[in-house]
PDB file of N, CA and C in Angstrom:
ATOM      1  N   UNK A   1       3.183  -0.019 -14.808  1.00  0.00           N
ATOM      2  CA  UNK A   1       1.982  -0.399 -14.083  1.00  0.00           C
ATOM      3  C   UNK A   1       0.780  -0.140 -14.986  1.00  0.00           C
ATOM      4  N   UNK A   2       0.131  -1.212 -14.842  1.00  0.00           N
ATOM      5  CA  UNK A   2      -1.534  -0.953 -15.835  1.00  0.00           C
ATOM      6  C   UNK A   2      -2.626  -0.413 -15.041  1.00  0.00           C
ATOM      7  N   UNK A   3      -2.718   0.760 -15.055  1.00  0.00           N
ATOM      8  CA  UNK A   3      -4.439   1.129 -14.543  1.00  0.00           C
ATOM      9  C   UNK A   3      -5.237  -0.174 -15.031  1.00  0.00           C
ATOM     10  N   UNK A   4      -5.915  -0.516 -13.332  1.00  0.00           N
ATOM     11  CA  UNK A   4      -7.248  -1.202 -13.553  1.00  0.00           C
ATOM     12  C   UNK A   4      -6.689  -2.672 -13.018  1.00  0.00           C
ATOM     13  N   UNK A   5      -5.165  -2.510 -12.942  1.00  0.00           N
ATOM     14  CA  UNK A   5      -5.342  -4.222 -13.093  1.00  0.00           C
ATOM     15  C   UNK A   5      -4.630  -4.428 -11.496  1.00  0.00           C
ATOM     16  N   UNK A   6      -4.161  -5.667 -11.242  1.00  0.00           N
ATOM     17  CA  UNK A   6      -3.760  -6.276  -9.668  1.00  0.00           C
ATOM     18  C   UNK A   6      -2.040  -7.045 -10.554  1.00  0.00           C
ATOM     19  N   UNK A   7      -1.252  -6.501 -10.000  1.00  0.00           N
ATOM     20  CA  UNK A   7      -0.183  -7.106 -10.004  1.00  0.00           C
ATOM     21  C   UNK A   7       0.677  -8.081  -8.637  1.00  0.00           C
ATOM     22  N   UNK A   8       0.098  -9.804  -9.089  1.00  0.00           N
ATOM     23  CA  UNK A   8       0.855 -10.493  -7.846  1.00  0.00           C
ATOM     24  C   UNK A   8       1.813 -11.160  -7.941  1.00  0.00           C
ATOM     25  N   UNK A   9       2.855 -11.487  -7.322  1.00  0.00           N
ATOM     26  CA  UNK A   9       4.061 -11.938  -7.164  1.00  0.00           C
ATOM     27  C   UNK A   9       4.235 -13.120  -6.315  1.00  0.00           C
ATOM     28  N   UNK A  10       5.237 -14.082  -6.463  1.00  0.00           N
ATOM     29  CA  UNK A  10       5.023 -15.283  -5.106  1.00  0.00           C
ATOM     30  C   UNK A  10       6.797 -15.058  -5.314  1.00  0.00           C
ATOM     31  N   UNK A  11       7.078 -16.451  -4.226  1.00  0.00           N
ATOM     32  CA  UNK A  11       8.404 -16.480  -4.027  1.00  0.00           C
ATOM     33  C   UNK A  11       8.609 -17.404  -2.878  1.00  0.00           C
ATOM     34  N   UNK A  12      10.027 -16.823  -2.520  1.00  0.00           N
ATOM     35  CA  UNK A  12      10.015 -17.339  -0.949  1.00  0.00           C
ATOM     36  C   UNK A  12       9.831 -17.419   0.041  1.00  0.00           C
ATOM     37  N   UNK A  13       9.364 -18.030   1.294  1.00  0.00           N
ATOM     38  CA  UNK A  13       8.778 -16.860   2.542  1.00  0.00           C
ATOM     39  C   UNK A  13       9.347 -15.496   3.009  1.00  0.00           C
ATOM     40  N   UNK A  14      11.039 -15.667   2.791  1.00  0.00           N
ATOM     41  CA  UNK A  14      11.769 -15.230   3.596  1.00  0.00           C
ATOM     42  C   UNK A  14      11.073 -13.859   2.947  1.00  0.00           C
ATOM     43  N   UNK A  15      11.847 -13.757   1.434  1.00  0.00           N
ATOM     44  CA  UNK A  15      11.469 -12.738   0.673  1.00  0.00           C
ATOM     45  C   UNK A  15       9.953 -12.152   0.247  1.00  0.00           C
ATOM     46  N   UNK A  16       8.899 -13.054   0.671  1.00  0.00           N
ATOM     47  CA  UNK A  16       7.859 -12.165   0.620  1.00  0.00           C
ATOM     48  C   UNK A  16       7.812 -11.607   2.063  1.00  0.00           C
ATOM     49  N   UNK A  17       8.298 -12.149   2.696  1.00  0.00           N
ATOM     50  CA  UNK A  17       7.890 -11.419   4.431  1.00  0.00           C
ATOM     51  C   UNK A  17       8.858  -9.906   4.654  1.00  0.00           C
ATOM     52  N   UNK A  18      10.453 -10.281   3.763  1.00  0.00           N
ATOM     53  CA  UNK A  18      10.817  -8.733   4.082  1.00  0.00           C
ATOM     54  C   UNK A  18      10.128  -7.759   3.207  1.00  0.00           C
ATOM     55  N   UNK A  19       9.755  -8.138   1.914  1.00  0.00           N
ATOM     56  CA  UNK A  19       9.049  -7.561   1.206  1.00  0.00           C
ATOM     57  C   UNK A  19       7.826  -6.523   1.443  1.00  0.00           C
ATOM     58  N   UNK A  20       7.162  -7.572   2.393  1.00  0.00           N
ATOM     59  CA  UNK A  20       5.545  -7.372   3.022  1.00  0.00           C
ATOM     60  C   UNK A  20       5.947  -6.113   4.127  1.00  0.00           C
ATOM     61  N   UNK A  21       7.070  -6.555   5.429  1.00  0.00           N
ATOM     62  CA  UNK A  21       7.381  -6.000   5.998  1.00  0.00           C
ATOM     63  C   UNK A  21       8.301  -4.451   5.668  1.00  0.00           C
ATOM     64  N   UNK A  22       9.241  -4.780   4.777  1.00  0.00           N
ATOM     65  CA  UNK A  22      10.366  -3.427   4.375  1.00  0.00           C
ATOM     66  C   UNK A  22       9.090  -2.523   3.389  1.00  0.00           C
ATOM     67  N   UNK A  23       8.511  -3.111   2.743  1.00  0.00           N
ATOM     68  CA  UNK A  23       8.139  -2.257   1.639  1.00  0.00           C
ATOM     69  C   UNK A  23       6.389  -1.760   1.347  1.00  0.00           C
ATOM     70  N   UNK A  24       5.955  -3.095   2.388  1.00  0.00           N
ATOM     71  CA  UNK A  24       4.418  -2.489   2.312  1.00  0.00           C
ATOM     72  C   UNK A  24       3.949  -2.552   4.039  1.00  0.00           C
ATOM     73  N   UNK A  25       4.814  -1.760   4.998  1.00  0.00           N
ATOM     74  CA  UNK A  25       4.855  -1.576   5.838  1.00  0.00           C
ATOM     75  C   UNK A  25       3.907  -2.937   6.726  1.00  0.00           C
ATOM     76  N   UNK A  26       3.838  -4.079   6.430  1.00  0.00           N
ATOM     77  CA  UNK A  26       3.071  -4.670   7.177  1.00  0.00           C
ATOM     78  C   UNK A  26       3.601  -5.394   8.701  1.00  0.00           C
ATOM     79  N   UNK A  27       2.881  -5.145   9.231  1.00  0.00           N
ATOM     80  CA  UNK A  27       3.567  -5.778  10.457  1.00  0.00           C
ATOM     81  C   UNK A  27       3.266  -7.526  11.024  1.00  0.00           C
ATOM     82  N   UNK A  28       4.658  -8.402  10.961  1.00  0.00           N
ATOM     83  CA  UNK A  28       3.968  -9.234  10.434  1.00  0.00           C
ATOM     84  C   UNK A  28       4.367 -10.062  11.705  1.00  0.00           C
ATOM     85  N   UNK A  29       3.480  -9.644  12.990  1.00  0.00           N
ATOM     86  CA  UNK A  29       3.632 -10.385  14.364  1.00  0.00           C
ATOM     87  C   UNK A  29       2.182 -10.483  14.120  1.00  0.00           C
ATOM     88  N   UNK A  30       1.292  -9.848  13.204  1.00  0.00           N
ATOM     89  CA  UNK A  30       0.092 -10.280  13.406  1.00  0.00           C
ATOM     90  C   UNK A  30      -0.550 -11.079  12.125  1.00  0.00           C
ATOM     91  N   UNK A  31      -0.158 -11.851  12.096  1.00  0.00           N
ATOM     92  CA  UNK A  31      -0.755 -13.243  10.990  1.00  0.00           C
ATOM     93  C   UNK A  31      -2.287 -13.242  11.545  1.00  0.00           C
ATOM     94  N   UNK A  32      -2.677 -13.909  10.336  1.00  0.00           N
ATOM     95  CA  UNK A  32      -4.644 -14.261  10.651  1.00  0.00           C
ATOM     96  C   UNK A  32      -4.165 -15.945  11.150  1.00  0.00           C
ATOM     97  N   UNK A  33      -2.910 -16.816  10.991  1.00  0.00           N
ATOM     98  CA  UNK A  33      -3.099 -17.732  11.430  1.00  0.00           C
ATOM     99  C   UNK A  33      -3.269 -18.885   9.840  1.00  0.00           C
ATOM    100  N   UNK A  34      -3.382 -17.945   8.896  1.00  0.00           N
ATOM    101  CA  UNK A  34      -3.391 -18.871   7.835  1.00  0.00           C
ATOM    102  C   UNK A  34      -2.291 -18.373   6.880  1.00  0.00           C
ATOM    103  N   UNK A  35      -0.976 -18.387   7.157  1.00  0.00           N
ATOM    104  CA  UNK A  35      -0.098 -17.986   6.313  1.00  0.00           C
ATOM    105  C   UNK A  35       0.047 -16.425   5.674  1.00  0.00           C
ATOM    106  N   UNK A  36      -1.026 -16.073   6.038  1.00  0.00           N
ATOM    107  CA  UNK A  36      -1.634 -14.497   4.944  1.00  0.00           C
ATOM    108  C   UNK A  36      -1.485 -13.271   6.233  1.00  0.00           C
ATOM    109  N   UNK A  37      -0.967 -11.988   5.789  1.00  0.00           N
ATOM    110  CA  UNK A  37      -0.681 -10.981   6.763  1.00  0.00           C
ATOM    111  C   UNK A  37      -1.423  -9.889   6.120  1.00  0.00           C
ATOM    112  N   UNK A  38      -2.106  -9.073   7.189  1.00  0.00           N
ATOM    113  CA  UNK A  38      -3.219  -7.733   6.627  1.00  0.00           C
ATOM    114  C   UNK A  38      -2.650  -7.087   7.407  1.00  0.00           C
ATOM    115  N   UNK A  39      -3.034  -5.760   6.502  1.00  0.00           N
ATOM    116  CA  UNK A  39      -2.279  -4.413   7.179  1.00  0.00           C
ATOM    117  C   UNK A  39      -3.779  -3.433   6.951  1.00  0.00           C
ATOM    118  N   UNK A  40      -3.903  -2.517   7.769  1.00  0.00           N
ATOM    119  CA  UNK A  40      -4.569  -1.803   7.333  1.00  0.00           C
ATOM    120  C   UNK A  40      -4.118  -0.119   7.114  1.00  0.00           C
ATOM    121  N   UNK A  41      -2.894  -0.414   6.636  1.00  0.00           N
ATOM    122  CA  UNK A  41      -2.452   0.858   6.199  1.00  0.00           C
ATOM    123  C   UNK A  41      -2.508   0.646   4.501  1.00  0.00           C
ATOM    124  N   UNK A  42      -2.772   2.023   3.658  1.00  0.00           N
ATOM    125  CA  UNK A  42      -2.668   2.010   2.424  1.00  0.00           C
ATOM    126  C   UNK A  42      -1.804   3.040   2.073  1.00  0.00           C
ATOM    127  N   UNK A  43      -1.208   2.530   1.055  1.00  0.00           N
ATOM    128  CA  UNK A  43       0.483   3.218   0.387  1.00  0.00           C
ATOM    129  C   UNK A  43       0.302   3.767  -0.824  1.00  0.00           C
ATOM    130  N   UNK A  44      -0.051   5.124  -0.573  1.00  0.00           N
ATOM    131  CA  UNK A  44      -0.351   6.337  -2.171  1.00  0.00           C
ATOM    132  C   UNK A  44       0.922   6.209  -3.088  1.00  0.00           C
ATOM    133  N   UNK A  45       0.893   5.579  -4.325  1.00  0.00           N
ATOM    134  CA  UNK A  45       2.435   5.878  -4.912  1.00  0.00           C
ATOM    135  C   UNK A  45       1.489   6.705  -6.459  1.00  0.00           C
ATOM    136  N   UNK A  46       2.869   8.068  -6.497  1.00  0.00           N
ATOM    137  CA  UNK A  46       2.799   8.309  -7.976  1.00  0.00           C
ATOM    138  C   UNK A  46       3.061   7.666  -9.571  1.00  0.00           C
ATOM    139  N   UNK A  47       3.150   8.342 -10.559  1.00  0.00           N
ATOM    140  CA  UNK A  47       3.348   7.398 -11.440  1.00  0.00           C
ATOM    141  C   UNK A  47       4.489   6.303 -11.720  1.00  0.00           C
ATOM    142  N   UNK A  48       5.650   7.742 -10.958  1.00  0.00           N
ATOM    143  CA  UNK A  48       6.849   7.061 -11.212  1.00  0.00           C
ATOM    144  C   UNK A  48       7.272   5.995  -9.683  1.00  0.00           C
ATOM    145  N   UNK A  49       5.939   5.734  -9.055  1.00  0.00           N
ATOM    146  CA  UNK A  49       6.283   4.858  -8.437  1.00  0.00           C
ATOM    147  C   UNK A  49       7.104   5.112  -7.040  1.00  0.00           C
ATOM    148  N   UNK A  50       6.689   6.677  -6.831  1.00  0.00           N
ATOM    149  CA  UNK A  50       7.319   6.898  -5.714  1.00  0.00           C
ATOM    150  C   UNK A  50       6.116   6.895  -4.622  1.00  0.00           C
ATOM    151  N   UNK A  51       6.401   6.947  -3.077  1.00  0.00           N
ATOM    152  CA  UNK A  51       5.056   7.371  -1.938  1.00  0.00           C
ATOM    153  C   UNK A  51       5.460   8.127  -1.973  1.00  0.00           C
ATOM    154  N   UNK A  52       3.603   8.398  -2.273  1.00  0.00           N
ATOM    155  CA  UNK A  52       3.494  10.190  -1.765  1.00  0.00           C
ATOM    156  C   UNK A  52       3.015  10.001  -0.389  1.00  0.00           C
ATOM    157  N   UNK A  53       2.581   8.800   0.184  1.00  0.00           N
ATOM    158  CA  UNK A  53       1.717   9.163   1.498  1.00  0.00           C
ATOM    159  C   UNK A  53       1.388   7.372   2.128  1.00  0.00           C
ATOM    160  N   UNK A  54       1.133   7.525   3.174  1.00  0.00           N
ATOM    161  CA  UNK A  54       0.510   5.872   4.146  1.00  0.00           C
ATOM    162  C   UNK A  54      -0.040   6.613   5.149  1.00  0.00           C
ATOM    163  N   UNK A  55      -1.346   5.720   4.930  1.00  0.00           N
ATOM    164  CA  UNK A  55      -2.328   6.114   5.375  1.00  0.00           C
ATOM    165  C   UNK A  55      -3.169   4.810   6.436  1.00  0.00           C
ATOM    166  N   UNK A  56      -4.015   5.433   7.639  1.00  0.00           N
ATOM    167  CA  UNK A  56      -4.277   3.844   8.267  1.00  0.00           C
ATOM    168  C   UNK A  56      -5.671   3.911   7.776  1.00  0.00           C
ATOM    169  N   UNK A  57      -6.100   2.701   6.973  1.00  0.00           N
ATOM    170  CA  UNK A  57      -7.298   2.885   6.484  1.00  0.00           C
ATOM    171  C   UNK A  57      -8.197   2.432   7.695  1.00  0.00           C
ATOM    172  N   UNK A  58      -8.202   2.332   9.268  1.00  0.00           N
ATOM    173  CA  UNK A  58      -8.952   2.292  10.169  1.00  0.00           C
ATOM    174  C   UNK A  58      -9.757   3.456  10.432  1.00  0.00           C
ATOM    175  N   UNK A  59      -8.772   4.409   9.841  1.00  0.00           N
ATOM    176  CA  UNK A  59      -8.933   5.931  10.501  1.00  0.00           C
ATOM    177  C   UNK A  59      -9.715   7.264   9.193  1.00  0.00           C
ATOM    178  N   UNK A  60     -10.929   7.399   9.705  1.00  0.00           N
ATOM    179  CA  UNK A  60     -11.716   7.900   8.555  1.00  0.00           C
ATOM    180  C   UNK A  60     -11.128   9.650   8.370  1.00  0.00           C
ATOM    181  N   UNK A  61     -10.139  10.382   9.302  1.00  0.00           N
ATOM    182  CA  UNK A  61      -9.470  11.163   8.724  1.00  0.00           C
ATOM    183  C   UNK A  61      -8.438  11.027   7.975  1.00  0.00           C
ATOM    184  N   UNK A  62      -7.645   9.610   8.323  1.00  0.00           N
ATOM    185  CA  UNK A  62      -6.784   9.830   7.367  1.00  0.00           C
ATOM    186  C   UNK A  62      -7.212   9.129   6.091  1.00  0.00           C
ATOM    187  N   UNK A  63      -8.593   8.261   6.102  1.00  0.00           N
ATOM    188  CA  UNK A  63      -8.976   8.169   4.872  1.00  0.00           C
ATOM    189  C   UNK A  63      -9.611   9.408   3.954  1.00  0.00           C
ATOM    190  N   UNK A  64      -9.780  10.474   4.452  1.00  0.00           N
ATOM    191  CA  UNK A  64     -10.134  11.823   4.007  1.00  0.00           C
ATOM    192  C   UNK A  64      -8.859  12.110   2.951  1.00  0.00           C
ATOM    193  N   UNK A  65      -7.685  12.660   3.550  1.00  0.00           N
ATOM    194  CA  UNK A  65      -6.598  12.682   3.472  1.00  0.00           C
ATOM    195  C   UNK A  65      -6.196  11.938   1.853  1.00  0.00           C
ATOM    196  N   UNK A  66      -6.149  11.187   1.821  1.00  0.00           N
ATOM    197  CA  UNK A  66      -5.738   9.822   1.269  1.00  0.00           C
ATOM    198  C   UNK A  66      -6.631  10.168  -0.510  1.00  0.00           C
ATOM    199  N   UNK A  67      -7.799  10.291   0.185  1.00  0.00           N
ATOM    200  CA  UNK A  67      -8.774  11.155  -1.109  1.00  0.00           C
ATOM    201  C   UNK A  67      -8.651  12.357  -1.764  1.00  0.00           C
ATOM    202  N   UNK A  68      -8.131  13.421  -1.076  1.00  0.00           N
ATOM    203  CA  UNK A  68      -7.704  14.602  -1.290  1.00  0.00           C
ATOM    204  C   UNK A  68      -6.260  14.472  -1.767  1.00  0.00           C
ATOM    205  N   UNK A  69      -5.187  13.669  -1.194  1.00  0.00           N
ATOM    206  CA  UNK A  69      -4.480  13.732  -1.795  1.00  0.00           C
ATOM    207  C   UNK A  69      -4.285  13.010  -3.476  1.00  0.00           C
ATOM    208  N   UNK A  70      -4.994  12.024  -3.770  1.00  0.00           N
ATOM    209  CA  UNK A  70      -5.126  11.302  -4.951  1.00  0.00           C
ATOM    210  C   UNK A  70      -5.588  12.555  -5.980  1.00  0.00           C
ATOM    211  N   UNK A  71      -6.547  12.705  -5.173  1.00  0.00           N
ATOM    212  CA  UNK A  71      -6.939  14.444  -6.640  1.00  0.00           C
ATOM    213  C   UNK A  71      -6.020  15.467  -6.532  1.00  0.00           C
ATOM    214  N   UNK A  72      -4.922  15.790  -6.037  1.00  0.00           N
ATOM    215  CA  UNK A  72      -4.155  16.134  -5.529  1.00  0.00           C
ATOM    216  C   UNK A  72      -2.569  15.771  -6.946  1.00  0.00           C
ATOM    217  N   UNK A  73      -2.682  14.554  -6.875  1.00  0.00           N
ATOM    218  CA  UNK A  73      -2.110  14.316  -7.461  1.00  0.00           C
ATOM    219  C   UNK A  73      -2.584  14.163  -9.262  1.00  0.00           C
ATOM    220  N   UNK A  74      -3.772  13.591  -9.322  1.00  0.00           N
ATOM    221  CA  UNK A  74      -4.881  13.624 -10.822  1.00  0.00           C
ATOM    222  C   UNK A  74      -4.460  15.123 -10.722  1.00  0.00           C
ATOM    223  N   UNK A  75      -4.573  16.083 -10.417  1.00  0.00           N
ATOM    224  CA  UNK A  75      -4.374  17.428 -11.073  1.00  0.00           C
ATOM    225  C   UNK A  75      -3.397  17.708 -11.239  1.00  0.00           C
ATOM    226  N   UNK A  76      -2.754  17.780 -10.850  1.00  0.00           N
ATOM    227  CA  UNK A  76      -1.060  17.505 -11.105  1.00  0.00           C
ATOM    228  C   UNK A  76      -0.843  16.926 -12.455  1.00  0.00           C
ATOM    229  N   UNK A  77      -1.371  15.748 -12.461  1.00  0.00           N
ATOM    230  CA  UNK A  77      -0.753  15.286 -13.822  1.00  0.00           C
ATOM    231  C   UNK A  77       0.413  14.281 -12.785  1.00  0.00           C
ATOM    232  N   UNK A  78       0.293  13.802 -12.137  1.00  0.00           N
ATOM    233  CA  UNK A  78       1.571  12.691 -11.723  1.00  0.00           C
ATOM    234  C   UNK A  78       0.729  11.453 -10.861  1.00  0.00           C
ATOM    235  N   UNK A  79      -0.143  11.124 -11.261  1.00  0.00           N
ATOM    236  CA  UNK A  79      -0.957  10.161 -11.195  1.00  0.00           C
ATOM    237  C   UNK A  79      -0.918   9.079 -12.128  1.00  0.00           C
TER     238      UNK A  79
END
Protein backbone atom coordinates (compact mmCIF):
# COMPACT_ATOMS: atom_id res chain seq x y z
CA UNK A 1 0.00 0.00 0.00
CA UNK A 2 1.31 3.64 -0.89
CA UNK A 3 0.78 6.34 1.72
CA UNK A 4 -1.09 9.21 0.13
CA UNK A 5 -2.57 7.46 -2.65
CA UNK A 6 -6.45 5.80 -3.42
CA UNK A 7 -6.33 2.30 -4.58
CA UNK A 8 -9.54 1.33 -7.01
CA UNK A 9 -10.60 -1.82 -8.34
CA UNK A 10 -13.71 -2.71 -10.77
CA UNK A 11 -15.04 -6.07 -11.74
CA UNK A 12 -18.17 -7.81 -11.53
CA UNK A 13 -21.28 -6.80 -9.72
CA UNK A 14 -21.56 -9.94 -8.05
CA UNK A 15 -17.94 -9.61 -6.78
CA UNK A 16 -17.80 -6.04 -6.00
CA UNK A 17 -21.06 -6.33 -3.92
CA UNK A 18 -19.66 -9.38 -1.77
CA UNK A 19 -16.61 -7.52 -1.60
CA UNK A 20 -18.34 -4.14 -0.50
CA UNK A 21 -20.54 -6.22 1.72
CA UNK A 22 -17.99 -9.25 3.30
CA UNK A 23 -15.09 -6.94 3.55
CA UNK A 24 -15.93 -3.26 3.85
CA UNK A 25 -18.85 -3.95 5.95
CA UNK A 26 -21.29 -2.07 3.70
CA UNK A 27 -24.73 -2.69 3.83
CA UNK A 28 -25.97 -2.89 0.59
CA UNK A 29 -30.05 -2.72 0.97
CA UNK A 30 -29.24 0.86 0.98
CA UNK A 31 -28.11 2.01 -2.58
CA UNK A 32 -28.30 5.96 -3.37
CA UNK A 33 -30.25 4.57 -6.42
CA UNK A 34 -27.34 5.14 -8.76
CA UNK A 35 -25.49 1.89 -8.74
CA UNK A 36 -22.98 3.30 -5.89
CA UNK A 37 -23.35 2.05 -2.03
CA UNK A 38 -22.11 4.40 1.12
CA UNK A 39 -21.38 3.25 4.34
CA UNK A 40 -20.64 5.37 6.98
CA UNK A 41 -18.53 3.18 8.89
CA UNK A 42 -14.61 3.55 8.59
CA UNK A 43 -12.17 0.46 8.74
CA UNK A 44 -8.67 1.26 10.77
CA UNK A 45 -6.20 -1.34 9.14
CA UNK A 46 -2.45 -1.66 10.25
CA UNK A 47 0.45 -1.96 8.10
CA UNK A 48 0.23 -5.44 7.61
CA UNK A 49 -3.17 -4.91 6.62
CA UNK A 50 -4.92 -6.22 9.43
CA UNK A 51 -8.33 -4.20 11.41
CA UNK A 52 -7.51 -2.82 14.21
CA UNK A 53 -10.98 -1.18 14.57
CA UNK A 54 -14.69 0.06 12.57
CA UNK A 55 -15.83 2.81 13.45
CA UNK A 56 -19.42 4.71 12.54
CA UNK A 57 -18.21 7.88 11.23
CA UNK A 58 -21.91 9.35 12.14
CA UNK A 59 -20.88 9.10 15.64
CA UNK A 60 -18.44 11.88 16.96
CA UNK A 61 -17.33 9.45 19.89
CA UNK A 62 -16.47 6.92 17.96
CA UNK A 63 -14.83 9.34 15.67
CA UNK A 64 -12.72 10.34 18.83
CA UNK A 65 -11.79 6.80 19.17
CA UNK A 66 -10.77 6.23 15.65
CA UNK A 67 -8.17 9.32 16.25
CA UNK A 68 -6.70 8.07 19.30
CA UNK A 69 -6.44 4.93 18.07
CA UNK A 70 -4.42 5.90 14.71
CA UNK A 71 -1.76 7.62 17.15
CA UNK A 72 -2.08 4.69 18.92
CA UNK A 73 -0.88 2.86 16.37
CA UNK A 74 1.90 5.86 14.71
CA UNK A 75 3.54 5.15 18.11
CA UNK A 76 3.71 1.85 17.93
CA UNK A 77 5.43 1.82 14.86
CA UNK A 78 2.60 -0.47 13.04
CA UNK A 79 1.10 2.16 11.07
Amino acid sequence: MVSGKWRLLTGGRDTIFSLARDSYFVDLEESTGDGFFHSETFVLLDAQRRIRGVYNGTLEFEMKQLIQDIGTLLSAGRA
